[in-house]
Protein backbone atom coordinates (compact mmCIF):
# COMPACT_ATOMS: atom_id res chain seq x y z
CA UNK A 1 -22.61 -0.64 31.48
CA UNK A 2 -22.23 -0.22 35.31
CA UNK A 3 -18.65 0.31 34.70
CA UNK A 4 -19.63 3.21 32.86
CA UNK A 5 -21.92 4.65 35.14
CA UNK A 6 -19.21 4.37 37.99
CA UNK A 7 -16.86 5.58 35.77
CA UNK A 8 -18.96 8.73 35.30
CA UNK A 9 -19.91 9.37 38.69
CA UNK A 10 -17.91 8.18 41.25
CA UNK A 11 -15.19 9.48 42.86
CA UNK A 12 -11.69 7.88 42.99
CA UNK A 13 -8.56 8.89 43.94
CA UNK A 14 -6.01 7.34 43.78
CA UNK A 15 -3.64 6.84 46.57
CA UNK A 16 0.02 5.49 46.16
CA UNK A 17 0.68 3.30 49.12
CA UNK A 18 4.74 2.28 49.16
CA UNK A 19 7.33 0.93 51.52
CA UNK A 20 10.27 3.67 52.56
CA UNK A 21 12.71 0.74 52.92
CA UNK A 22 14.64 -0.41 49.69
CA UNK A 23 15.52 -4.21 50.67
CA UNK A 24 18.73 -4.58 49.25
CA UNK A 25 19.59 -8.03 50.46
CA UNK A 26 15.99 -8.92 48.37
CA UNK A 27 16.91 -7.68 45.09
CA UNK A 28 20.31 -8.92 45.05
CA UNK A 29 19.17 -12.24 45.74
CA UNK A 30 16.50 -12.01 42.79
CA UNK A 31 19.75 -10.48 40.53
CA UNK A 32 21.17 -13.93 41.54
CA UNK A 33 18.76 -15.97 40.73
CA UNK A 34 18.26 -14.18 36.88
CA UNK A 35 22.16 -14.69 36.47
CA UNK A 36 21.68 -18.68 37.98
CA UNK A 37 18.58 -19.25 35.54
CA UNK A 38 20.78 -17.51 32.34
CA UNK A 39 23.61 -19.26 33.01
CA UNK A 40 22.06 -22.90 33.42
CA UNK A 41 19.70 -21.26 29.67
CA UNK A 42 23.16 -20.86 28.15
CA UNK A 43 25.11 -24.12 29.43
CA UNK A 44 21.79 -25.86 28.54
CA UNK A 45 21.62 -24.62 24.80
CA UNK A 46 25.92 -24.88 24.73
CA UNK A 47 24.97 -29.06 25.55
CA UNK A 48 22.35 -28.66 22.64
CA UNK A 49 24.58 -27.40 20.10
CA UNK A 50 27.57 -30.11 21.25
CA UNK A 51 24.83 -32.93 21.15
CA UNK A 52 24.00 -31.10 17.31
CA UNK A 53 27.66 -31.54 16.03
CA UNK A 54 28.33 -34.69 17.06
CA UNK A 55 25.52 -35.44 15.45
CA UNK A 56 26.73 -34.06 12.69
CA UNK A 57 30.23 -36.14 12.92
CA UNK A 58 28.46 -38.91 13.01
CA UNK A 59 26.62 -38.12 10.22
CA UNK A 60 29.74 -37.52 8.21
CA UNK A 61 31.08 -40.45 9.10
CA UNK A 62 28.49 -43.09 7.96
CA UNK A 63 28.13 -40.45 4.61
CA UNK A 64 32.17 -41.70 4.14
CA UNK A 65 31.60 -45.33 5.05
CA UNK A 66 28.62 -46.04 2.43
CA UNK A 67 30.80 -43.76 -0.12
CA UNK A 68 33.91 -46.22 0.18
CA UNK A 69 31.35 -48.96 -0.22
CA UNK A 70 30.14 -47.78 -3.08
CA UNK A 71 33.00 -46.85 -4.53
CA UNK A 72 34.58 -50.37 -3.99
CA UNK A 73 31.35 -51.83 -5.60
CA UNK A 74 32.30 -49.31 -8.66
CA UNK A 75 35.62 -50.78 -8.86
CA UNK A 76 34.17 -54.62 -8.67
CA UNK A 77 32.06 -53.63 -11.37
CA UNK A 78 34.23 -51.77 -13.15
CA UNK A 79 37.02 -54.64 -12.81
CA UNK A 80 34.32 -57.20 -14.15
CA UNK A 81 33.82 -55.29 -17.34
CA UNK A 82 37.63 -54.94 -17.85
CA UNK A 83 37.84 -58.56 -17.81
CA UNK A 84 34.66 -59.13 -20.08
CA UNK A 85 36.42 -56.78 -22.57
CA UNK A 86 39.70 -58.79 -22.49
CA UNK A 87 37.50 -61.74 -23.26
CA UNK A 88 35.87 -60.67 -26.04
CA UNK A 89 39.21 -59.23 -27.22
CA UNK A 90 40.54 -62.57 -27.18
CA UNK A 91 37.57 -64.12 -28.84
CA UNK A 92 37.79 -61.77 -31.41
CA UNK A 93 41.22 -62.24 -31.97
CA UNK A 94 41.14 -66.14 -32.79
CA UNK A 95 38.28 -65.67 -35.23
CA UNK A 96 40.35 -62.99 -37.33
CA UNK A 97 42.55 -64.93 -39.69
CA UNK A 98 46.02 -63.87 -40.40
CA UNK A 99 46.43 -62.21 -43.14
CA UNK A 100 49.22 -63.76 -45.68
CA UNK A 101 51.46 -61.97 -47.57
């Protein structure tokens, strides 16, 4: 409300007040800085990512340890249920009588 009522009556100007001098040595120093802070932003995320893949190796490699675990159990297993095959093979065998000709 009373920034309406200044807004319809008073009278601004505005007036542009600005240095002649261009410091030079100023903004190169704040270029410097921006290229500091990017580079340590893209070293930073660079670490990130490494940290990321080895993670990933890592990963990898415990996925291939438990899979030759498991497969060795499968063999075990599988090796147990050879031999309980060859038992009752044999079991089967001495209760068949020969046949006579």
């Amino acid at each position: 409300m009373v920034y309406d009522l200044l807004a319809e009556v008073a009278e601004l100007e505005v007036e542009y007040v600005t240095d002649d001098e261009f410091d030079e040595d100023l903004l190169e120093k704040l270029a410097q800085e921006s290229l500091e802070r990017e580079q340590a932003a893209a070293a930073e995320q660079a670490s990130e990512e490494g940290k990321e893949q080895d993670e990933v190796v890592a990963t990898a490699a415990v996925v291939d340890e438990e899979a030759a675990v498991v497969a060795e159990e499968d063999v075990a297993v599988i090796e147990e249920e050879a031999a309980s095959i060859k038992e009752e093979v044999v079991v089967a065998e001495e209760e068949i009588e020969p046949v006579k000709s």
